[in-house]
PDB file of N, CA and C in Angstrom:
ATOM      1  N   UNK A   1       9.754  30.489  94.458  1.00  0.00           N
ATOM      2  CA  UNK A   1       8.867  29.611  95.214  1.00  0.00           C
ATOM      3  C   UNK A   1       7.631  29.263  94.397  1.00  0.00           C
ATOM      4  N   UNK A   2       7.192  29.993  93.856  1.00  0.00           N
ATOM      5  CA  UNK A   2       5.707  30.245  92.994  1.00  0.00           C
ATOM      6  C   UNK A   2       6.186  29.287  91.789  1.00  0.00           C
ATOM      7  N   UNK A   3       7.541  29.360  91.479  1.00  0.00           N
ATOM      8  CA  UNK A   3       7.943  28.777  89.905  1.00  0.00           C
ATOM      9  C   UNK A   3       7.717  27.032  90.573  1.00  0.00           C
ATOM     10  N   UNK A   4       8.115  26.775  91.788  1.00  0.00           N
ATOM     11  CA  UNK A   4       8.697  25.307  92.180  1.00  0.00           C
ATOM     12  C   UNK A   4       7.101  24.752  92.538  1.00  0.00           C
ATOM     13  N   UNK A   5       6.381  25.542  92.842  1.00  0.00           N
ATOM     14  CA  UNK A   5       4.856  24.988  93.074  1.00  0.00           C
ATOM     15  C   UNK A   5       4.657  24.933  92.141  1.00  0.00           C
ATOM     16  N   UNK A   6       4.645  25.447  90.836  1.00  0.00           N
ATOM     17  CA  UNK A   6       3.713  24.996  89.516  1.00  0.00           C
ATOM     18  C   UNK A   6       4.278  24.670  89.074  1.00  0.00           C
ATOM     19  N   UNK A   7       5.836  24.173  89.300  1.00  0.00           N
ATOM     20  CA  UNK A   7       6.441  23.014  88.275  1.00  0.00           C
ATOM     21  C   UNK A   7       6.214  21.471  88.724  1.00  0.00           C
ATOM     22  N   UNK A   8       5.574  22.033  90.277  1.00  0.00           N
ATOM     23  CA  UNK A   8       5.407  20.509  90.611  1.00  0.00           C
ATOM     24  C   UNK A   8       3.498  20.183  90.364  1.00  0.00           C
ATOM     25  N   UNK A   9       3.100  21.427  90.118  1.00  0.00           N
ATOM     26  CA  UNK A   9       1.580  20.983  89.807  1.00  0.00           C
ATOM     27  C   UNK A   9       1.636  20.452  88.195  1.00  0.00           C
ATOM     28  N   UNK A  10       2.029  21.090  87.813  1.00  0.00           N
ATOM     29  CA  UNK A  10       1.834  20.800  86.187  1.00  0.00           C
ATOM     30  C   UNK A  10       2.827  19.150  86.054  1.00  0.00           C
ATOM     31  N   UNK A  11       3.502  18.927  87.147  1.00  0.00           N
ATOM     32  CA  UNK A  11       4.445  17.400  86.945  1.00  0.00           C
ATOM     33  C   UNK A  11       3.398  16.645  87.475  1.00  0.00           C
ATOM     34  N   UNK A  12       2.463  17.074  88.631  1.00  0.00           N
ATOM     35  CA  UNK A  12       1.361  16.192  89.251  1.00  0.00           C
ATOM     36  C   UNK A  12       0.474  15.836  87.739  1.00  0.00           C
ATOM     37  N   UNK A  13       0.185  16.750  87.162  1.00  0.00           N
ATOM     38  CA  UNK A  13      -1.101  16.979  85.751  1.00  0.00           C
ATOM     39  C   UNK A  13      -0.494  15.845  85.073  1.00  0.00           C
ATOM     40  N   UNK A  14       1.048  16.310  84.644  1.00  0.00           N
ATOM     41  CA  UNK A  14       1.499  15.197  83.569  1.00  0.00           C
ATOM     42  C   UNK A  14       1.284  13.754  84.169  1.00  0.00           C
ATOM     43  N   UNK A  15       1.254  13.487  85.402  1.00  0.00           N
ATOM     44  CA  UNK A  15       1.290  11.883  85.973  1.00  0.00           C
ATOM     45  C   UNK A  15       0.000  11.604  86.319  1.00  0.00           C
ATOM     46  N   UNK A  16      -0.884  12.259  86.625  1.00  0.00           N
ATOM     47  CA  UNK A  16      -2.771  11.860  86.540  1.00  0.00           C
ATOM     48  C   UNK A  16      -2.749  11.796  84.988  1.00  0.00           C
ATOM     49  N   UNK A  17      -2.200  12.592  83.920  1.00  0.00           N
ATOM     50  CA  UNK A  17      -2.745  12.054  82.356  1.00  0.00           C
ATOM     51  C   UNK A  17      -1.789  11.022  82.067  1.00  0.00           C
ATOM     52  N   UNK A  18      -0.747  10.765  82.403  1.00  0.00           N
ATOM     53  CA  UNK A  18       0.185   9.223  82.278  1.00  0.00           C
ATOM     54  C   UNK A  18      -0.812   8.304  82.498  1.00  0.00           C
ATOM     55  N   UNK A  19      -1.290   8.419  83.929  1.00  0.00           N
ATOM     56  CA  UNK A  19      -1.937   7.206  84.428  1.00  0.00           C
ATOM     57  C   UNK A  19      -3.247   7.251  83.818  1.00  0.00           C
ATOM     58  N   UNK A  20      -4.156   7.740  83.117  1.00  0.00           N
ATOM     59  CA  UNK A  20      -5.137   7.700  82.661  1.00  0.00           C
ATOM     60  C   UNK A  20      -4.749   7.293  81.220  1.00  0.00           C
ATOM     61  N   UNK A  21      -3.584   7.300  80.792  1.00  0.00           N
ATOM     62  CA  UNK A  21      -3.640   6.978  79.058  1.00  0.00           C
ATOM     63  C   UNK A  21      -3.098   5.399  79.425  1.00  0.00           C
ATOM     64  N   UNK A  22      -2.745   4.980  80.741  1.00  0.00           N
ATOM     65  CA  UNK A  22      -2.802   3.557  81.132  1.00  0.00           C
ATOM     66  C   UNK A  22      -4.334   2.683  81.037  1.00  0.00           C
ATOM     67  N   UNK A  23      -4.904   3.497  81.191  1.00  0.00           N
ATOM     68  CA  UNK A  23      -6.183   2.627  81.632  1.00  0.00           C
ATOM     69  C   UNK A  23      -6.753   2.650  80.203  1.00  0.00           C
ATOM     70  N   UNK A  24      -6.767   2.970  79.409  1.00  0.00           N
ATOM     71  CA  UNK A  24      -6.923   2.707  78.035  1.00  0.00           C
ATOM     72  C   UNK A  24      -7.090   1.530  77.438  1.00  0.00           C
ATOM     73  N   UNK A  25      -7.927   0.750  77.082  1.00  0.00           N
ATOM     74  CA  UNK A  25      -7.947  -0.733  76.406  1.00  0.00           C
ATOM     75  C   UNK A  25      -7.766  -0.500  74.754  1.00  0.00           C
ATOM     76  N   UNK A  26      -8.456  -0.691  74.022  1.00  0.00           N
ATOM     77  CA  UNK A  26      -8.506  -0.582  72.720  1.00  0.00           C
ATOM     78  C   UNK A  26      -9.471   0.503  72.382  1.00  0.00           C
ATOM     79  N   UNK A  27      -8.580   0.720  70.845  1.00  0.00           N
ATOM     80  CA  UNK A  27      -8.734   2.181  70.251  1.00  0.00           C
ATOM     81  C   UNK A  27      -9.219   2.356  69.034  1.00  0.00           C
ATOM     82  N   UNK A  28     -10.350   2.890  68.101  1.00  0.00           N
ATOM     83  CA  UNK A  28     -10.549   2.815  67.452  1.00  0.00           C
ATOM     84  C   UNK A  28     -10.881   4.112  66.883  1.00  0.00           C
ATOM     85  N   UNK A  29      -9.894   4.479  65.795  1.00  0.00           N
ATOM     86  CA  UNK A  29     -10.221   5.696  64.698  1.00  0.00           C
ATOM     87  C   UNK A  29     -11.058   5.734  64.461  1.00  0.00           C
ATOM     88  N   UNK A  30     -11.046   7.072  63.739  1.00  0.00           N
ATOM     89  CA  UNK A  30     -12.414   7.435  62.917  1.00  0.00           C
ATOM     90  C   UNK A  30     -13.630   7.931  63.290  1.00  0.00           C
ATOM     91  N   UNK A  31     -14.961   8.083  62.592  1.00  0.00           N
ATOM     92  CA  UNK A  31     -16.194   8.389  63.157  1.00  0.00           C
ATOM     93  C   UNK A  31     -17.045   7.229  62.719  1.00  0.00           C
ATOM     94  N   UNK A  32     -18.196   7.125  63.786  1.00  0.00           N
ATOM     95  CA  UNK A  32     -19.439   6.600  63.120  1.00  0.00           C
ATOM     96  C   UNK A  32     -20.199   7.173  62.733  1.00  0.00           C
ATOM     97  N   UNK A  33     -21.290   6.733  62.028  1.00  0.00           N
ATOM     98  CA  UNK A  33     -22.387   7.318  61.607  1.00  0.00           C
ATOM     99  C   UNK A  33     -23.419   6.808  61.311  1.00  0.00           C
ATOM    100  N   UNK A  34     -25.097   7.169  61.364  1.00  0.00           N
ATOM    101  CA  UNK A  34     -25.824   6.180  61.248  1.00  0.00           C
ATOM    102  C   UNK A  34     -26.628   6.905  60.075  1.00  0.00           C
ATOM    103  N   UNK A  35     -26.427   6.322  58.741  1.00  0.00           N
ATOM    104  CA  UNK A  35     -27.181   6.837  57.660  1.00  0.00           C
ATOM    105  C   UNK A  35     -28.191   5.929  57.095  1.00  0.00           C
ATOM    106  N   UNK A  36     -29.380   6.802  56.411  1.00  0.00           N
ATOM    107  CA  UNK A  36     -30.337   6.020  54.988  1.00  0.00           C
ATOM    108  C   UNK A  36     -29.993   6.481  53.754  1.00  0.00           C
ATOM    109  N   UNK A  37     -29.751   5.494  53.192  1.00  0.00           N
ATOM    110  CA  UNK A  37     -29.982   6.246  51.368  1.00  0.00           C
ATOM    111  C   UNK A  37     -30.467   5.836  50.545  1.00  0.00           C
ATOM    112  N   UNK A  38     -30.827   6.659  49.016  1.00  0.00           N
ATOM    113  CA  UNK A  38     -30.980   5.826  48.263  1.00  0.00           C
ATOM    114  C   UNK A  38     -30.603   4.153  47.405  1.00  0.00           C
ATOM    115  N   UNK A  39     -31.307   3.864  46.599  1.00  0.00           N
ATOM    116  CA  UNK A  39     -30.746   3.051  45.804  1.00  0.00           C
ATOM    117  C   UNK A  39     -30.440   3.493  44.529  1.00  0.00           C
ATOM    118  N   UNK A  40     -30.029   2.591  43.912  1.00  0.00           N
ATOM    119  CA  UNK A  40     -29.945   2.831  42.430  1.00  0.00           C
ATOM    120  C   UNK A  40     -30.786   2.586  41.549  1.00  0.00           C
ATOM    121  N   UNK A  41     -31.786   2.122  42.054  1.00  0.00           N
ATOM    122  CA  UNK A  41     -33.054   1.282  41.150  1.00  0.00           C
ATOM    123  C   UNK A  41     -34.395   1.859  41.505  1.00  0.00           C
ATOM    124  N   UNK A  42     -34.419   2.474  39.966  1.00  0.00           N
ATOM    125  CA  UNK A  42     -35.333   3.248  40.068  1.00  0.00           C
ATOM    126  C   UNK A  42     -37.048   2.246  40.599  1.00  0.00           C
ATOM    127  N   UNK A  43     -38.086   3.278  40.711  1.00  0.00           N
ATOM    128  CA  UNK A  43     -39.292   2.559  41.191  1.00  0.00           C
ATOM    129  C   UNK A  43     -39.413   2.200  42.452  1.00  0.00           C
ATOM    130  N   UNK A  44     -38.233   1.989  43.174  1.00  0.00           N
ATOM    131  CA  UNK A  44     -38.524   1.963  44.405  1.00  0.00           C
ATOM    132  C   UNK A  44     -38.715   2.849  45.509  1.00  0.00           C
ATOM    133  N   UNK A  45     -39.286   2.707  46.842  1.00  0.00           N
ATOM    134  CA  UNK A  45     -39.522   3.227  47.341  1.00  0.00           C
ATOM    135  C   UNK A  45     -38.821   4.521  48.285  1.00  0.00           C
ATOM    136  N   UNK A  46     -37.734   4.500  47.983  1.00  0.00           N
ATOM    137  CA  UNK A  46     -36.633   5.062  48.189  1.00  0.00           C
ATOM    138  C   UNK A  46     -36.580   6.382  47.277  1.00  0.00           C
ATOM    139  N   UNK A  47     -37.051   6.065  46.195  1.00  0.00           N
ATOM    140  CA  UNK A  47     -37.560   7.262  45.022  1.00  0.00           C
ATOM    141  C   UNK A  47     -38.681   8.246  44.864  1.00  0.00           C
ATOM    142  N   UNK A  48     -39.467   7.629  45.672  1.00  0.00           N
ATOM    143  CA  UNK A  48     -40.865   7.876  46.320  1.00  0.00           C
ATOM    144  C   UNK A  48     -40.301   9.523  46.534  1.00  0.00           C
ATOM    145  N   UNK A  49     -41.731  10.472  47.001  1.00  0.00           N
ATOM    146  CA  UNK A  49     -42.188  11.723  47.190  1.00  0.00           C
ATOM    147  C   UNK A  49     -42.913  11.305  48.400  1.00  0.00           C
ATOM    148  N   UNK A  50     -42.558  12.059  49.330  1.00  0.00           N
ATOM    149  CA  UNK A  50     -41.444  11.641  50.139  1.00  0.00           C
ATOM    150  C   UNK A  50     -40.864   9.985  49.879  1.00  0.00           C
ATOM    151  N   UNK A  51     -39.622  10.429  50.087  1.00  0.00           N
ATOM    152  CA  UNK A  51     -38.416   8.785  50.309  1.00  0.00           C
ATOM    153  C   UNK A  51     -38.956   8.390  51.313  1.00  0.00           C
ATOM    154  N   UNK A  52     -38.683   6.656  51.124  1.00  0.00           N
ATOM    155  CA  UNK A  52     -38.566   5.886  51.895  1.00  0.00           C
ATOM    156  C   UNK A  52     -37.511   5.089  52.121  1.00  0.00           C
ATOM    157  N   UNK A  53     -36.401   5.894  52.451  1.00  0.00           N
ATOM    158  CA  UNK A  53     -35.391   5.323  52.448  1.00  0.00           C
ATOM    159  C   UNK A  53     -34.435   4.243  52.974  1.00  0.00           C
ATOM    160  N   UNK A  54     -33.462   3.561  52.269  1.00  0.00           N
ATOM    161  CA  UNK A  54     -33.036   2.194  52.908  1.00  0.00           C
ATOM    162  C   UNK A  54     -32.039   2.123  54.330  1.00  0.00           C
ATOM    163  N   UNK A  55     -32.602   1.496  54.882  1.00  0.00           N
ATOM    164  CA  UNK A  55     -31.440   1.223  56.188  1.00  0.00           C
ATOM    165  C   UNK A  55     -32.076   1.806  57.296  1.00  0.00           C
ATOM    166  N   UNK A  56     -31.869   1.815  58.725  1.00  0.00           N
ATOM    167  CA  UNK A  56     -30.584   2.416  58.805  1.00  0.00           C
ATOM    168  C   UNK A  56     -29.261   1.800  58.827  1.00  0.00           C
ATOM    169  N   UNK A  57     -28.200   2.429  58.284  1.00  0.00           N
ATOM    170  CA  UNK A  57     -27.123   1.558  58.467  1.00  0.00           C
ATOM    171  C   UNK A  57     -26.275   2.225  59.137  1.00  0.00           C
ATOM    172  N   UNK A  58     -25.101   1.379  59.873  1.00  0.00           N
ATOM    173  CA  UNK A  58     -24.128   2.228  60.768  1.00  0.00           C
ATOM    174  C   UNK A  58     -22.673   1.827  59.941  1.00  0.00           C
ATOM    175  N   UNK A  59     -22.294   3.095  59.776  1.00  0.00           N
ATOM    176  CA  UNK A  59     -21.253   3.283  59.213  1.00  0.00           C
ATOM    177  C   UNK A  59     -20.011   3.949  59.464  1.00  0.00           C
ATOM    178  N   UNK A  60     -18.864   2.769  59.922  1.00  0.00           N
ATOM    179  CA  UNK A  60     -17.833   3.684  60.300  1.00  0.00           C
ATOM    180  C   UNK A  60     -16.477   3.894  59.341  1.00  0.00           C
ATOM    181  N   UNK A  61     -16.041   5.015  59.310  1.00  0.00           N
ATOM    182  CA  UNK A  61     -15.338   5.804  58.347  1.00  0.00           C
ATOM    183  C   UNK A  61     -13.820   6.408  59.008  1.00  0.00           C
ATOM    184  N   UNK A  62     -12.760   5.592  58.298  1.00  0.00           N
ATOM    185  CA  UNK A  62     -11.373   6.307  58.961  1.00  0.00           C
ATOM    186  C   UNK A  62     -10.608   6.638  57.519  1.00  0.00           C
ATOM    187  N   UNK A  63      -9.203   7.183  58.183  1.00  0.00           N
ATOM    188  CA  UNK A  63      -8.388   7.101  56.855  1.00  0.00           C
ATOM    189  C   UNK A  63      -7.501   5.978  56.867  1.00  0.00           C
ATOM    190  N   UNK A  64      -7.125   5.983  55.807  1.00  0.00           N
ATOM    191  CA  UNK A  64      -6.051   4.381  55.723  1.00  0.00           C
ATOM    192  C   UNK A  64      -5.103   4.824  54.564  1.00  0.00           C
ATOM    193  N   UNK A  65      -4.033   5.031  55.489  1.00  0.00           N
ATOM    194  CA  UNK A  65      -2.987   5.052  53.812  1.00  0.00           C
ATOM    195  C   UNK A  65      -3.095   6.668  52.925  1.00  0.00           C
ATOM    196  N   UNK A  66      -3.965   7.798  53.708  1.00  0.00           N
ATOM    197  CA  UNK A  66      -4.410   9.165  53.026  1.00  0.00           C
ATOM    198  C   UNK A  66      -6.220   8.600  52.365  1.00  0.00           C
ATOM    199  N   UNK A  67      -6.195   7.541  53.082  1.00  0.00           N
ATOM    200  CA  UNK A  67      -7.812   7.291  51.847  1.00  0.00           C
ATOM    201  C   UNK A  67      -8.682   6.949  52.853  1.00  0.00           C
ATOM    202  N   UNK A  68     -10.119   7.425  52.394  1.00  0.00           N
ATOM    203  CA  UNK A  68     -10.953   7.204  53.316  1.00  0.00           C
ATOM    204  C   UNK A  68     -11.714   6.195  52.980  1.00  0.00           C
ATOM    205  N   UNK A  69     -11.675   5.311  54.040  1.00  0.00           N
ATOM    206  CA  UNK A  69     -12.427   3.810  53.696  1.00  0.00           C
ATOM    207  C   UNK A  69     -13.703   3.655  54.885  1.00  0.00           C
ATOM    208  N   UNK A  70     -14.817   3.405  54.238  1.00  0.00           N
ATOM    209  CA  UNK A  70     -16.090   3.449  55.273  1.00  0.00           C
ATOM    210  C   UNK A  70     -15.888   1.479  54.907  1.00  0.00           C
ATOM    211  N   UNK A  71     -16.861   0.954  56.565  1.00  0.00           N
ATOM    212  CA  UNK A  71     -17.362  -0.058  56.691  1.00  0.00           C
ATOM    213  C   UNK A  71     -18.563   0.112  57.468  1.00  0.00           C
ATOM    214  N   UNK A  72     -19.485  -1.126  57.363  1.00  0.00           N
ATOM    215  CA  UNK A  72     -20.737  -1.240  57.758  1.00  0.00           C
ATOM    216  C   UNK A  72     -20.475  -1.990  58.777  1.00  0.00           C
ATOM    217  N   UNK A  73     -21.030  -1.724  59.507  1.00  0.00           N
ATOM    218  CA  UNK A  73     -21.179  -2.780  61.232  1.00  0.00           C
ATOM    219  C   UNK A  73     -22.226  -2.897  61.642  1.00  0.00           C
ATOM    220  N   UNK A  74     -22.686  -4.127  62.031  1.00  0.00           N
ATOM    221  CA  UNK A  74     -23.880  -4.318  62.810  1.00  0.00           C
ATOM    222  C   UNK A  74     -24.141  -3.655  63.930  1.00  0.00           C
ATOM    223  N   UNK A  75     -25.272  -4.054  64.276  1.00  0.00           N
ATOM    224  CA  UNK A  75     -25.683  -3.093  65.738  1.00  0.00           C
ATOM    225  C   UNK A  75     -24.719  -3.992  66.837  1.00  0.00           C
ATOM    226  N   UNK A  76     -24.706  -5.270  66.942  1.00  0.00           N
ATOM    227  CA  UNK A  76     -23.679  -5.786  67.837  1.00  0.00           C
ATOM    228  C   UNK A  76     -22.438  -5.652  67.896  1.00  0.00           C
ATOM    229  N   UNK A  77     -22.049  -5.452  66.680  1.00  0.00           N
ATOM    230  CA  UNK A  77     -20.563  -4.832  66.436  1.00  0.00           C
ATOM    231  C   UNK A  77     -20.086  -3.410  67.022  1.00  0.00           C
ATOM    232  N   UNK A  78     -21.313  -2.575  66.784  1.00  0.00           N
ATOM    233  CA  UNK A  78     -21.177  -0.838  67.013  1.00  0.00           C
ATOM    234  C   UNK A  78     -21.426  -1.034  68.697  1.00  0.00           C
ATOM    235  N   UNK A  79     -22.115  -2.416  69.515  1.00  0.00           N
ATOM    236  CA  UNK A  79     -22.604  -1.903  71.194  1.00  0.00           C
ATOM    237  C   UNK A  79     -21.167  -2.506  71.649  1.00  0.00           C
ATOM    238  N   UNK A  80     -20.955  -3.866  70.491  1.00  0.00           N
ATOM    239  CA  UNK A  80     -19.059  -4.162  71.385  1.00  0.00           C
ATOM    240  C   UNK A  80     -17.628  -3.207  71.225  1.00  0.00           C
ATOM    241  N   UNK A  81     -17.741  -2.227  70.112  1.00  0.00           N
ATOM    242  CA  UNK A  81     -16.470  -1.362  69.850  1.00  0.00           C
ATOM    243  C   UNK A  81     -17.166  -0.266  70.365  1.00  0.00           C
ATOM    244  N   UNK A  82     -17.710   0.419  70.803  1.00  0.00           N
ATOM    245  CA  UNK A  82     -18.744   1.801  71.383  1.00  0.00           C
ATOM    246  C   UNK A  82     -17.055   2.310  72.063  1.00  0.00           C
ATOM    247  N   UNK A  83     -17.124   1.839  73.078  1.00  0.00           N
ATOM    248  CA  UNK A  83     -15.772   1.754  74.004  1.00  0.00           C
ATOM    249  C   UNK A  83     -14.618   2.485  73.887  1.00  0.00           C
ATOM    250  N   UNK A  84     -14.390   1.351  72.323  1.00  0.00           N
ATOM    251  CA  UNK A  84     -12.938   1.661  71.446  1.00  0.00           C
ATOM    252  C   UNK A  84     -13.136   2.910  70.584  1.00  0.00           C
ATOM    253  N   UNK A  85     -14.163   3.104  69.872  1.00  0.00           N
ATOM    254  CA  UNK A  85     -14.336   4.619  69.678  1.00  0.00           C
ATOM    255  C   UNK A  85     -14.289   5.475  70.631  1.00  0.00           C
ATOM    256  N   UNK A  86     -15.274   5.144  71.733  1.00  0.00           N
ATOM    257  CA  UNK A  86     -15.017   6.535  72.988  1.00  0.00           C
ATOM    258  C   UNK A  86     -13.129   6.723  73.155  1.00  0.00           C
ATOM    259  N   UNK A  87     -12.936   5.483  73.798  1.00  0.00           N
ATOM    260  CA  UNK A  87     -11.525   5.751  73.670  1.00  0.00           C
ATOM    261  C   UNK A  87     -10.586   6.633  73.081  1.00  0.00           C
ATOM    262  N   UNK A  88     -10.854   6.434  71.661  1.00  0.00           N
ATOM    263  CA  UNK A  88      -9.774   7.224  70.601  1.00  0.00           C
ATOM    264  C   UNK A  88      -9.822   8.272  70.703  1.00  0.00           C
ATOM    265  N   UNK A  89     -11.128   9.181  71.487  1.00  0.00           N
ATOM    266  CA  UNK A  89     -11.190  10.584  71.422  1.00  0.00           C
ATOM    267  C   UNK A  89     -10.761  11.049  72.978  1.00  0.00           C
ATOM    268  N   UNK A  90     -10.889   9.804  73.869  1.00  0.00           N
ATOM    269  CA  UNK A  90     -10.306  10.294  75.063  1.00  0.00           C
ATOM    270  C   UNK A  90      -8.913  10.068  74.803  1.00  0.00           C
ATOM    271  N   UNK A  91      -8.338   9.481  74.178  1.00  0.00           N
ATOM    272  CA  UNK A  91      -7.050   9.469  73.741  1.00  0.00           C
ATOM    273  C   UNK A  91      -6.214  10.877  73.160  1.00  0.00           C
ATOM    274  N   UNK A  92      -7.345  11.249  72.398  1.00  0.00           N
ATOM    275  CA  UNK A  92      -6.470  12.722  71.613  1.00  0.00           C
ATOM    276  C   UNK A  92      -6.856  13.987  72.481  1.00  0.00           C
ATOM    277  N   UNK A  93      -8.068  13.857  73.421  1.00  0.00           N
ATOM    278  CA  UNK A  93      -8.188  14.953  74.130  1.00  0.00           C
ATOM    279  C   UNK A  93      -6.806  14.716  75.781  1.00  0.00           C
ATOM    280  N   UNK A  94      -6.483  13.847  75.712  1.00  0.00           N
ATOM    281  CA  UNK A  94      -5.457  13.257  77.025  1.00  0.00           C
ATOM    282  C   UNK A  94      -3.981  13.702  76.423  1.00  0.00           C
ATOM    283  N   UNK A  95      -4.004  13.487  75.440  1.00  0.00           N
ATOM    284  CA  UNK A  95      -3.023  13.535  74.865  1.00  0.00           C
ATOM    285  C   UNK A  95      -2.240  15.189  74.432  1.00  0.00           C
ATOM    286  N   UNK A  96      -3.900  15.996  74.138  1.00  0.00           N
ATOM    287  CA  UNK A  96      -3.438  17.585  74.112  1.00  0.00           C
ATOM    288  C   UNK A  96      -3.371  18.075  75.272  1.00  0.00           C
ATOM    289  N   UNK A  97      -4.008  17.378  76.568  1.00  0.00           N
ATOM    290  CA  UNK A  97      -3.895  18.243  77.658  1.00  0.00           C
ATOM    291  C   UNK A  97      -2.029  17.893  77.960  1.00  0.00           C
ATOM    292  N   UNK A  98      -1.658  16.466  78.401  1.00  0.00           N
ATOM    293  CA  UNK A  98      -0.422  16.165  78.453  1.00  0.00           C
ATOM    294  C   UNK A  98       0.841  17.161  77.615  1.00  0.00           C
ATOM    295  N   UNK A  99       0.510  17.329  76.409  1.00  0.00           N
ATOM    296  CA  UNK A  99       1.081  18.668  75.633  1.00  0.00           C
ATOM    297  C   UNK A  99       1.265  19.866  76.329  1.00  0.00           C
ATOM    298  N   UNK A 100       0.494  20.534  76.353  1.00  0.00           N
ATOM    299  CA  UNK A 100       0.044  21.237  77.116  1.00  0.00           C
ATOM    300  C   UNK A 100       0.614  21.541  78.538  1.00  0.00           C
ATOM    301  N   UNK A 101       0.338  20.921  79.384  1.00  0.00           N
ATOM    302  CA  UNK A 101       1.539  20.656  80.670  1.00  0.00           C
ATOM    303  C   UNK A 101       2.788  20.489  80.582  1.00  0.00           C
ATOM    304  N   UNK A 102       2.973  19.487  79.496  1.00  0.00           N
ATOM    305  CA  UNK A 102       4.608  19.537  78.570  1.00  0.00           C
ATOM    306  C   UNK A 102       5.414  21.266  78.632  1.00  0.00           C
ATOM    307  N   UNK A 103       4.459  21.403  77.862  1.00  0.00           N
ATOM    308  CA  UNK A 103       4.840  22.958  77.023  1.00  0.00           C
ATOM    309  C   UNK A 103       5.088  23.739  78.305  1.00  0.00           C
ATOM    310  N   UNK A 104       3.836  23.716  79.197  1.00  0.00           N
ATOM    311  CA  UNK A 104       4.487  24.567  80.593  1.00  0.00           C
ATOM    312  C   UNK A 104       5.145  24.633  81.227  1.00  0.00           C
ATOM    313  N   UNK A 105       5.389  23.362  81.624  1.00  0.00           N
ATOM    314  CA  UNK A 105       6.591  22.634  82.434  1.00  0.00           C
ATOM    315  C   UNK A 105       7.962  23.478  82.062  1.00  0.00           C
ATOM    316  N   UNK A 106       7.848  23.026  80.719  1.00  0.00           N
ATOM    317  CA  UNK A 106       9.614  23.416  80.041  1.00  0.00           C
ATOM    318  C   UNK A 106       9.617  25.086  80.179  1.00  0.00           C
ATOM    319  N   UNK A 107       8.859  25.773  80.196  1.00  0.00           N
ATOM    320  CA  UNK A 107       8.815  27.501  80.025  1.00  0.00           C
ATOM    321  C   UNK A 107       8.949  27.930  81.274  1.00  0.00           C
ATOM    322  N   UNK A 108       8.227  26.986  82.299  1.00  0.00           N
ATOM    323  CA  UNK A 108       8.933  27.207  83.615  1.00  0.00           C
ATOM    324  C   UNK A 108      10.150  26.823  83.668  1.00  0.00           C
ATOM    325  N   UNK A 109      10.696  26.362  83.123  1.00  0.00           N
ATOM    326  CA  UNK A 109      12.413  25.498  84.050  1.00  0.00           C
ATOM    327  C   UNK A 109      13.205  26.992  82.932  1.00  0.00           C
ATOM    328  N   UNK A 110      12.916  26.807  81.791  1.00  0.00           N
ATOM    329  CA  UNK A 110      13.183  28.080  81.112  1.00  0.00           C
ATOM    330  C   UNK A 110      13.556  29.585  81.723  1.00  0.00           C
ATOM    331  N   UNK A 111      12.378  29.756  82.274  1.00  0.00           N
ATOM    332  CA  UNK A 111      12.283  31.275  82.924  1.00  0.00           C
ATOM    333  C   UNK A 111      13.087  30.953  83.986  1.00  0.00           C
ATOM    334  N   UNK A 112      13.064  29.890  84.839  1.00  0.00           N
ATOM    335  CA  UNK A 112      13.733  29.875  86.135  1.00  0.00           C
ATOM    336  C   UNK A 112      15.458  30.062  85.805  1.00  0.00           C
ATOM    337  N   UNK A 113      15.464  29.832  84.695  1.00  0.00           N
ATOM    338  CA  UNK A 113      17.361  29.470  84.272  1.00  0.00           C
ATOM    339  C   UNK A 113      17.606  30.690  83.697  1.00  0.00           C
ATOM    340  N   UNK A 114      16.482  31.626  83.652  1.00  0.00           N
ATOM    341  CA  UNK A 114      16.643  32.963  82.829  1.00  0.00           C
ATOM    342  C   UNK A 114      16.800  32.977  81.375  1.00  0.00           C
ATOM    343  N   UNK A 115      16.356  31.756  81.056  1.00  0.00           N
ATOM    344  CA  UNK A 115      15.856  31.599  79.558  1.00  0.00           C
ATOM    345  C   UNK A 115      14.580  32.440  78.915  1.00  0.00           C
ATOM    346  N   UNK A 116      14.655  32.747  77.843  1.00  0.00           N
ATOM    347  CA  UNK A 116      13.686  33.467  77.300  1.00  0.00           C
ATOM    348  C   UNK A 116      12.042  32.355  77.331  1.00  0.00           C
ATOM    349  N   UNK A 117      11.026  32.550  77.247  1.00  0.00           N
ATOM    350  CA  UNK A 117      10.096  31.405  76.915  1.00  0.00           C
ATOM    351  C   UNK A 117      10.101  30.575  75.300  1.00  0.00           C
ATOM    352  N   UNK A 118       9.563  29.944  75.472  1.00  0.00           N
ATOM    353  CA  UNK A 118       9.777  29.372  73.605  1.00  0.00           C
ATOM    354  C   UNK A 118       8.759  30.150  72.654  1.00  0.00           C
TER     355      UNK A 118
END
């Protein structure tokens, strides 16, 4: 009885994270970041005691292909994709819980058949 209630809670879990990886619009890898740095040219103020360093700039950074490729985005660019970044991480945290319930699911139907667990 106990096995058939939590095979049907953990089937409820898997279909609230189904339906939430529905509502998902666009997705965007990677991290941002908002850095200053130097230049290369000396004398400027950037070289200074204390720096005065250039930017700020926002910089977002994924992999592509095993390689990590940064781009610069404006501030209008970073307030219209904000979203699509949040996204990507509600994506991989939705995605381990769904696992997760996966994995239980099957160890219950397992034990119930008198299967060993995995």
């Amino acid at each position: 009885m106990a096995n058939k209630e939590t095979k049907r809670a953990f089937e409820a879990t898997r279909q609230a994270l189904a339906a939430q990886l529905g509502e998902i619009d666009g997705v965007l890898p990677g991290s941002v970041g908002v850095r200053q740095k130097r230049c290369g040219k000396s004398g400027w103020a950037c070289h200074d005691d204390p720096p005065r360093l250039h930017g700020p700039y926002i910089q977002w950074t994924r992999a592509v292909d095993g390689k990590t490729v940064t781009r610069y985005l404006s501030e209008e660019e970073l307030a219209r994709y904000q979203p699509w970044f949040d996204n990507a991480r509600r994506l991989k945290e939705i995605t381990a819980k769904l696992e997760i319930a996966s994995v239980h699911a099957l160890e219950i139907e397992r034990s119930a058949k008198g299967n060993s667990p995995i």
